[in-house]
Protein backbone atom coordinates (compact mmCIF):
# COMPACT_ATOMS: atom_id res chain seq x y z
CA UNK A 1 201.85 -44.56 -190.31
CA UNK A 2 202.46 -47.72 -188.13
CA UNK A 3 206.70 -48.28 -187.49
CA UNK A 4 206.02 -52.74 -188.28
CA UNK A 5 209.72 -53.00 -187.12
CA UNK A 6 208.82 -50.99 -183.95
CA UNK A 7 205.34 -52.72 -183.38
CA UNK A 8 207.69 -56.02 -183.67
CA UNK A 9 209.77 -54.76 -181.10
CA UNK A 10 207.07 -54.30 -179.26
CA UNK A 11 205.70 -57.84 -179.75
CA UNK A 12 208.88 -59.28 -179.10
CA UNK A 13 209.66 -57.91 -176.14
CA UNK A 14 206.03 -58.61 -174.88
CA UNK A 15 206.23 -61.91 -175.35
CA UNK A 16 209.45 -62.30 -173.83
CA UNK A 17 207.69 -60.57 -170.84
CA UNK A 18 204.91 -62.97 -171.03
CA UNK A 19 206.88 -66.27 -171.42
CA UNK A 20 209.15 -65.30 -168.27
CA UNK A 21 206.51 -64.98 -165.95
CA UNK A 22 205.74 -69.14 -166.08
CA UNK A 23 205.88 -71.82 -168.23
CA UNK A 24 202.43 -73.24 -168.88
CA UNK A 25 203.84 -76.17 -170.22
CA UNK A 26 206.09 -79.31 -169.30
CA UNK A 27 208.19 -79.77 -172.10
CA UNK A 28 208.63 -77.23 -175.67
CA UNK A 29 210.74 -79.16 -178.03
CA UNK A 30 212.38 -76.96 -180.51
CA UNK A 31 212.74 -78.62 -184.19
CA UNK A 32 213.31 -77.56 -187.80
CA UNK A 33 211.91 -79.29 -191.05
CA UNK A 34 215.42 -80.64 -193.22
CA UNK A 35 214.11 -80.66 -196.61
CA UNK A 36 216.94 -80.35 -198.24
CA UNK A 37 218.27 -83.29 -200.85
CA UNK A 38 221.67 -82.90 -199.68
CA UNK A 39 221.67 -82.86 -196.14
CA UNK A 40 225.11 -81.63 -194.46
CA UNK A 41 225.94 -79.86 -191.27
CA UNK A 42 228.55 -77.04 -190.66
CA UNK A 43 230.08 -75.63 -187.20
CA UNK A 44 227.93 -72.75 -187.55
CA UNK A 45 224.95 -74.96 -188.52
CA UNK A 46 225.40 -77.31 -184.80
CA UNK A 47 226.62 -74.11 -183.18
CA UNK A 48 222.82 -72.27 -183.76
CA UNK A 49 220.92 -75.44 -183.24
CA UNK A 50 223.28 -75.53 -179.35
CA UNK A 51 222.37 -72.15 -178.83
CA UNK A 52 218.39 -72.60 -180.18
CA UNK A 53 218.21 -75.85 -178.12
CA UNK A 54 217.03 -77.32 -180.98
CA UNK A 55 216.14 -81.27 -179.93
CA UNK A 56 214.02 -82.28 -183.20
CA UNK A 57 214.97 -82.54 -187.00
CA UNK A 58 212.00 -83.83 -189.35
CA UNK A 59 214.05 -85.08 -192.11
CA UNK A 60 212.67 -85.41 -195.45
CA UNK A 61 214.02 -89.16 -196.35
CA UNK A 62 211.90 -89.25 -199.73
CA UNK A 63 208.79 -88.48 -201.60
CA UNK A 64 207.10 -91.12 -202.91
CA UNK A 65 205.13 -90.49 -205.82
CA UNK A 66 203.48 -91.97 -208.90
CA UNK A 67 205.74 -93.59 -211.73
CA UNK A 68 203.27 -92.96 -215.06
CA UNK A 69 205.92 -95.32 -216.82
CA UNK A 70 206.06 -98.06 -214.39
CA UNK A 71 202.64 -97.99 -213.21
CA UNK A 72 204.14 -98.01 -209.61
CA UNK A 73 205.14 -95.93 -206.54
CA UNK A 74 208.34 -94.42 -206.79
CA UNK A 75 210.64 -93.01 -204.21
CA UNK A 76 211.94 -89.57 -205.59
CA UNK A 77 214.33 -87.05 -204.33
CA UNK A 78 215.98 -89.39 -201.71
CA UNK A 79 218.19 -87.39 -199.50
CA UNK A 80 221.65 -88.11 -198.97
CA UNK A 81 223.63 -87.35 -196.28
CA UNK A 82 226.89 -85.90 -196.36
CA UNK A 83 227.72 -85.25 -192.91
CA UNK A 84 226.88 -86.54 -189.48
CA UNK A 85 223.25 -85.63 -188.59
CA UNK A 86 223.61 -83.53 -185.02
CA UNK A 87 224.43 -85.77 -181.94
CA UNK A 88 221.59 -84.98 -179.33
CA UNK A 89 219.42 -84.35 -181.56
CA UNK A 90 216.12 -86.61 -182.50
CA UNK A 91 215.82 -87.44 -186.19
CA UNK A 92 211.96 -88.35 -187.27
CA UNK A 93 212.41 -89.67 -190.31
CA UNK A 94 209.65 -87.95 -192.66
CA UNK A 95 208.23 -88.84 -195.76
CA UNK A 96 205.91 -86.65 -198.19
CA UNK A 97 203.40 -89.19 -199.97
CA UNK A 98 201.84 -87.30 -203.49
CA UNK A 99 197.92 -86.80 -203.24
CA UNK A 100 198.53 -87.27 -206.83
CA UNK A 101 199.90 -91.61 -205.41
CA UNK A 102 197.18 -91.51 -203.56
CA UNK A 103 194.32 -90.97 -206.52
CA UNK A 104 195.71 -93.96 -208.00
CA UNK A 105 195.35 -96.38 -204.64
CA UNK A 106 192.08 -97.79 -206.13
CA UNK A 107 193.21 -100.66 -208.02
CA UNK A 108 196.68 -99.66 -209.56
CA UNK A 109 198.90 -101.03 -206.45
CA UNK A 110 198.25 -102.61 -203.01
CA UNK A 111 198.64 -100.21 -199.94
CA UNK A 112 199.99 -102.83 -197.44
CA UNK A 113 203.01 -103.41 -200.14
CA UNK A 114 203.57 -99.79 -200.29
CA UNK A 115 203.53 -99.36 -196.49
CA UNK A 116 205.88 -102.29 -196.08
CA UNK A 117 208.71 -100.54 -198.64
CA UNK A 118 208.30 -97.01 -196.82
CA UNK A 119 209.13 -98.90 -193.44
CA UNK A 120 211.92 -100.56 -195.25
CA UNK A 121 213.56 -97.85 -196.99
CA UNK A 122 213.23 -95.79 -193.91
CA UNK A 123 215.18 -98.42 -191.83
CA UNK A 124 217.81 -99.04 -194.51
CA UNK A 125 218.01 -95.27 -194.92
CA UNK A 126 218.51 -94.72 -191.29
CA UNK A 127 221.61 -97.51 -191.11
CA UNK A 128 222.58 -95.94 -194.18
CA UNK A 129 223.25 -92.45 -192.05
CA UNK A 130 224.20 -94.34 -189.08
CA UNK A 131 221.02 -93.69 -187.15
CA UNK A 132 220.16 -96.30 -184.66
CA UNK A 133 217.10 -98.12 -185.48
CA UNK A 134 216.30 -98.62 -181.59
CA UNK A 135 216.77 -94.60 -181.45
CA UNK A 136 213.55 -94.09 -183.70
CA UNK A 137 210.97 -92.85 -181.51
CA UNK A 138 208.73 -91.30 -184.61
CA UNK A 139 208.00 -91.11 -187.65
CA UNK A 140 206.11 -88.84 -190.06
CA UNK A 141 203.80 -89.08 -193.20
CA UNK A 142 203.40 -85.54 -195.05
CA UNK A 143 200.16 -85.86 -197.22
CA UNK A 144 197.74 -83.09 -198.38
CA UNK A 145 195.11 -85.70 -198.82
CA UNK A 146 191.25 -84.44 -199.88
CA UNK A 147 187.70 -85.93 -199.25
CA UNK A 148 188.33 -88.17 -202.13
CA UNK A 149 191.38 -89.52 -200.80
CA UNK A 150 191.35 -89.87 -197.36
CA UNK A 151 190.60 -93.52 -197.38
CA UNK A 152 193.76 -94.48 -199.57
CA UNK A 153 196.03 -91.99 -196.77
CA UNK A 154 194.32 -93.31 -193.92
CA UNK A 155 194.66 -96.92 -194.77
CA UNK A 156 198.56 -96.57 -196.07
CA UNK A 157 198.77 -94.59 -192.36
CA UNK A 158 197.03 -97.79 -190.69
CA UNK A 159 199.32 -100.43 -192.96
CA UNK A 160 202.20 -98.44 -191.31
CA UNK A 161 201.64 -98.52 -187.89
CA UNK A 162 201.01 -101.95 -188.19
CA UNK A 163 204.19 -102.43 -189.38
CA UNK A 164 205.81 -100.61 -186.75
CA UNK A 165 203.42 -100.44 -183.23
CA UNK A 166 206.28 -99.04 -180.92
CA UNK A 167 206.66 -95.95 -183.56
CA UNK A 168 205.29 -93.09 -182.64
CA UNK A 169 203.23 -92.26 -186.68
CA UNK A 170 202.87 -88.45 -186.93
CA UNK A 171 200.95 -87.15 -189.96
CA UNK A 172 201.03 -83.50 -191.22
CA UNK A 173 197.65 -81.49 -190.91
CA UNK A 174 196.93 -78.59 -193.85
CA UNK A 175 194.92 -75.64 -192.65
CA UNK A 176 191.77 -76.76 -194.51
CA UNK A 177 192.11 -80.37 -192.79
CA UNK A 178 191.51 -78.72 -189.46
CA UNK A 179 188.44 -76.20 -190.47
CA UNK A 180 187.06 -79.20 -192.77
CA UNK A 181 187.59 -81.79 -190.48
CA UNK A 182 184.33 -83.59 -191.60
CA UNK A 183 184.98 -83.45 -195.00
CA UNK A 184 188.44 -84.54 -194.84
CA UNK A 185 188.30 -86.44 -191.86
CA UNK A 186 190.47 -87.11 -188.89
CA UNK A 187 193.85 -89.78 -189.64
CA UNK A 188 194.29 -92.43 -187.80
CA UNK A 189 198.06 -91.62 -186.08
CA UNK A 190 199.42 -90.99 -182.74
CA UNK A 191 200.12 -86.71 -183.47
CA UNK A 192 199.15 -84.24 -185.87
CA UNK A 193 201.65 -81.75 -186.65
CA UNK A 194 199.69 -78.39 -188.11
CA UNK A 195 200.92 -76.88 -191.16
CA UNK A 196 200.36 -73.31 -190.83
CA UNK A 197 201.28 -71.71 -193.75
CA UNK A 198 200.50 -72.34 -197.49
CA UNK A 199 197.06 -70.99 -197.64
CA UNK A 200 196.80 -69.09 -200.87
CA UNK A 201 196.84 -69.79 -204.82
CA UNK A 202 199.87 -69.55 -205.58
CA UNK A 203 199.51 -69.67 -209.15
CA UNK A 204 197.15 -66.78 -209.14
CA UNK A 205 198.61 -63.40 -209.88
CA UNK A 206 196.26 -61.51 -207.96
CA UNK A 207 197.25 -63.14 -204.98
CA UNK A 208 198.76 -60.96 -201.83
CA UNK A 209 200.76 -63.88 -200.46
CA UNK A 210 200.44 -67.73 -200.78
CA UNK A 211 202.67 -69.04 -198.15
CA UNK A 212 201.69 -66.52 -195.19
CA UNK A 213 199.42 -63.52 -194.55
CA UNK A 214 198.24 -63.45 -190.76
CA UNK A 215 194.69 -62.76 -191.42
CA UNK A 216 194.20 -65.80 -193.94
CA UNK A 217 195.87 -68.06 -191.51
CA UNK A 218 193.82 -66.81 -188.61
CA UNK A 219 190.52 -67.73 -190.90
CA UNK A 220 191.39 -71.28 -190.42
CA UNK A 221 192.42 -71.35 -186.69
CA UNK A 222 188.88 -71.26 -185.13
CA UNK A 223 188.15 -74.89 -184.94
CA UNK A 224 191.92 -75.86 -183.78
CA UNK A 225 191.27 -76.27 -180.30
CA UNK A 226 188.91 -78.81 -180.67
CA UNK A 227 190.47 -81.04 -182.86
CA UNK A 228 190.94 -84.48 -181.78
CA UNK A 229 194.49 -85.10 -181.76
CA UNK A 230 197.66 -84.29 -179.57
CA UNK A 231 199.15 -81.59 -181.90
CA UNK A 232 202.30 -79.97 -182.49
CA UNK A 233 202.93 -76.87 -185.36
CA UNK A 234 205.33 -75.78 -187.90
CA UNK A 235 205.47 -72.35 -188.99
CA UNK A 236 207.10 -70.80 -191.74
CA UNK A 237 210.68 -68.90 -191.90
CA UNK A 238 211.27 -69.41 -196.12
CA UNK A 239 210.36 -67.44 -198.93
CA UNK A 240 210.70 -67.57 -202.27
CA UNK A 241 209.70 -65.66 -205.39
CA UNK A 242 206.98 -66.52 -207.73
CA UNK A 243 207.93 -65.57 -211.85
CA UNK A 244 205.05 -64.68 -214.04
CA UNK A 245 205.39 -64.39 -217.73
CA UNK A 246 202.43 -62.58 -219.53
CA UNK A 247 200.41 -62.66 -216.25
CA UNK A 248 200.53 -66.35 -216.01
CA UNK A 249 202.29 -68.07 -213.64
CA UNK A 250 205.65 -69.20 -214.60
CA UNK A 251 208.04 -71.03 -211.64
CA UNK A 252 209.07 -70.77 -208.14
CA UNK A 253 212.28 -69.64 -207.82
CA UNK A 254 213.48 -70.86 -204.03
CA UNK A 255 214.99 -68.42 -201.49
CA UNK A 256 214.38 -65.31 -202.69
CA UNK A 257 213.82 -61.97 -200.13
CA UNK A 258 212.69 -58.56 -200.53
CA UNK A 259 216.16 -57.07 -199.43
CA UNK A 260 218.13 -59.09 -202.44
CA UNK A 261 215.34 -58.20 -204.92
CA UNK A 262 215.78 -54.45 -203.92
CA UNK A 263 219.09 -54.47 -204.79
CA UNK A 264 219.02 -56.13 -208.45
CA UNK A 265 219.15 -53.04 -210.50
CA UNK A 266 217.45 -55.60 -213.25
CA UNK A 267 214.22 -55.35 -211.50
CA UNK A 268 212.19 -52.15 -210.27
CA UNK A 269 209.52 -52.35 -207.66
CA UNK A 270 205.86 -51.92 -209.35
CA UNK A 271 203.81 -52.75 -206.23
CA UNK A 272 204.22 -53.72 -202.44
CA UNK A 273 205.75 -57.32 -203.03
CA UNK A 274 206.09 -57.06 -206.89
CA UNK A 275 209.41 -56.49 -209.29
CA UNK A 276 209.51 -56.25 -213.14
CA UNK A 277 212.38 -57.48 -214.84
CA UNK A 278 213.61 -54.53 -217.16
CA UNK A 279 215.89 -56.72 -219.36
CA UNK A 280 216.27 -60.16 -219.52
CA UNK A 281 218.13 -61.95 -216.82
CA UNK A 282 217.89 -64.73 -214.03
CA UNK A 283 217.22 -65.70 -210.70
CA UNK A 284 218.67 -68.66 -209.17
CA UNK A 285 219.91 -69.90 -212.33
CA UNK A 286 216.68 -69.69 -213.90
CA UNK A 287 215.91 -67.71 -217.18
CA UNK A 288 213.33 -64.00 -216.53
CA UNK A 289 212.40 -62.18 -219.38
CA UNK A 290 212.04 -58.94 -219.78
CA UNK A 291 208.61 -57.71 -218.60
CA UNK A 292 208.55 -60.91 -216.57
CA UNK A 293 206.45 -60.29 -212.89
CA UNK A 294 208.74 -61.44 -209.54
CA UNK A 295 205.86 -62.04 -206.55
CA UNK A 296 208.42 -62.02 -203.93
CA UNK A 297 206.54 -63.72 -200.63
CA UNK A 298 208.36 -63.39 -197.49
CA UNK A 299 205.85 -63.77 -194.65
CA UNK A 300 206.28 -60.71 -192.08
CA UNK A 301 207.70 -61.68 -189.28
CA UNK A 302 205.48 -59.71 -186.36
CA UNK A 303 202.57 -61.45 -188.06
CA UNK A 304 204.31 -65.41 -187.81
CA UNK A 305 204.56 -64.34 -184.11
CA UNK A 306 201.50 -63.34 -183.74
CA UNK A 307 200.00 -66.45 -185.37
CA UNK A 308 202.44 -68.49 -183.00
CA UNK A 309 200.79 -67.04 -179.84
CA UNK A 310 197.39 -67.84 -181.16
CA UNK A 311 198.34 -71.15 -182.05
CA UNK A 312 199.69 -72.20 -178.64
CA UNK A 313 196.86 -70.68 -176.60
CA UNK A 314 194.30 -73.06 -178.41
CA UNK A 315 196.78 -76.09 -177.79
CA UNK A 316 196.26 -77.13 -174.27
CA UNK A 317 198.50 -79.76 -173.79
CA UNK A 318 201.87 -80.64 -171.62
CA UNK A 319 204.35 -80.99 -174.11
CA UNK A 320 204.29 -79.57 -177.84
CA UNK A 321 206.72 -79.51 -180.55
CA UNK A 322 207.60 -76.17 -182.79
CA UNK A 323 209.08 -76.71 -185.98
CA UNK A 324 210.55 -74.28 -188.44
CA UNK A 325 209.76 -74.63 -191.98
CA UNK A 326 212.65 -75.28 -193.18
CA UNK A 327 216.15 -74.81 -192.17
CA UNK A 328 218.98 -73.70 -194.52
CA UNK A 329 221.82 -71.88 -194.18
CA UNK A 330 220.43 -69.24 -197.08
CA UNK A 331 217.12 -69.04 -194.83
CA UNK A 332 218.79 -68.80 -191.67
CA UNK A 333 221.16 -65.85 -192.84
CA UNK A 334 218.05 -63.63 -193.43
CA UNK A 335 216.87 -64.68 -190.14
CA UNK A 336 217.72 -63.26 -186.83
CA UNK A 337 218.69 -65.52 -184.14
CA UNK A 338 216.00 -63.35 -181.26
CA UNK A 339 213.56 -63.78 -184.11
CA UNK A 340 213.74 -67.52 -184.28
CA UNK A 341 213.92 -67.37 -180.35
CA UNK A 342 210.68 -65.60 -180.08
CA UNK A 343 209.29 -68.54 -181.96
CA UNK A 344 209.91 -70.76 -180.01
CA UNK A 345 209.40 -69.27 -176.84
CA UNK A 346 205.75 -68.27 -178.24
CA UNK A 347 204.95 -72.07 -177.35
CA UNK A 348 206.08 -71.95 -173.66
């Protein structure tokens, strides 16, 4: 039987071999994703992203989705900032547009009105966390648009940029965007960041692993290289567990691991990634019941790195950007700092 924490070892220490014989590119720039609605900073938070020489943040400013009652977009889950955002550090201010918003672009609401409030609530945001407009260099859309709507994304992308030419407009790209690209068609931005994770049905019990299994992700990968886009990648560090009740899918329940679910003597293991609840309790705050089916998905770390090398061998291009999906101080603690490392270094 294989030793995985070995064969990482092995990995790691391969591609720390690798990346110290020459850099094929110019410039790496390390980033996370801040998703979080309450965005603050510790010492230890500013001391990791020193010692990661971590240059990017994509900051989640605000969804914007559809208001049923109003008949209008709505901004939802606006994040507020209750510390400094890191000095040295770039802030692209991101914002994650419903595919759900964008089924109702027909003849509900005008897309040039809708791309004028984003720009605006991103700059009054920005002032708002004492971010210098004139210090925006980009800016991000995060969409998983379809066949059906990629006329209503592309167009609110287009409205944007005319809004704001000297902006660098980045727009998210979902696995199946890059192996469908006919289908779903190319967007009309300056980058294309590649979201490589979130692959499976999540909702479906019989699945091994929704946000990350190497060999699903690699299905996807073939056509990367010849996308037309400069590109940069995220890649995924979270996990979470997924509650089913009766064998139907019940919630996500956020930041959940395999080493805190092994020690809840509430739960006993029933397959590789699987807990029952024995009596009824909770996770996170929410409610389990007894019976109740934990999916705990935690994608395996020699298989992200893996995934990272392929990634940046079919990117040929001078300068790339890395981000980690997503940072928190509960995700980070189940990290390990040479782990994230090897991440990055993957790219350069």
């Amino acid at each position: 039987m294989v030793d995985r924490g070995a064969l990482f070892a092995v990995t790691l220490l391969v591609t720390c071999i690798i990346s110290s014989c020459g850099s094929k590119r110019e410039k790496v720039n390390h980033a996370f994703y801040e998703w979080r609605s309450e965005v603050s900073y510790s010492p230890t938070d500013l001391a990791l992203f020193d010692s990661l020489k971590v240059d990017k943040l994509y900051v989640r400013f605000f969804d914007v989705q559809w208001h049923e009652g109003n008949a209008q977009p709505y901004p939802e889950s606006i994040a507020r900032f209750r510390t400094k955002l890191p000095k040295g550090v770039e802030i692209v201010p991101t914002v994650y547009v419903t595919v759900e918003l964008m089924r109702r672009a027909t003849e509900r609401f005008s897309l040039e009105e809708l791309a004028e409030k984003i720009v605006g609530k991103i700059e009054s945001m920005s002032e708002g966390a004492n971010i210098s407009l004139d210090s925006i260099r980009e800016i991000q859309l995060d969409c998983d648009w379809t066949a059906s709507t990629r006329w209503a994304y592309f167009e609110l992308l287009r409205d944007v940029k005319k809004r704001k030419p000297e902006w660098i407009l980045s727009s998210t790209i979902r696995l199946h965007q890059i192996k469908y690209r006919v289908e779903t068609g190319i967007p009309p931005v300056d980058r294309g960041m590649v979201m490589a994770y979130n692959v499976g049905q999540v909702t479906a019990i019989d699945e091994e692993n929704s946000i990350f299994t190497e060999d699903e992700v690699a299905r996807y990968l073939g056509p990367l290289d010849e996308y037309p886009l400069p590109l940069d990648a995220a890649l995924p560090i979270f996990s979470w567990g997924v509650r089913f009740h009766y064998d139907r899918f019940a919630a996500i329940i956020d930041n959940i691991g395999v080493e805190e679910m092994a020690n809840r003597s509430e739960f006993r293991k029933v397959g590789e990634n699987l807990w029952q609840a024995g009596v009824n309790t909770e996770l996170r705050g929410k409610p389990i019941f007894a019976g109740d089916i934990i999916r705990i998905e935690e994608p395996k770390r020699e298989d992200v790195l893996s995934i990272a090398q392929e990634i940046s061998g079919a990117i040929d291009q001078s300068e790339i950007t890395l981000s980690l999906y997503r940072f928190d101080p509960a995700i980070i603690r189940r990290s390990t700092f040479d782990y994230l490392e090897s991440l990055y270094r993957a790219f350069e």
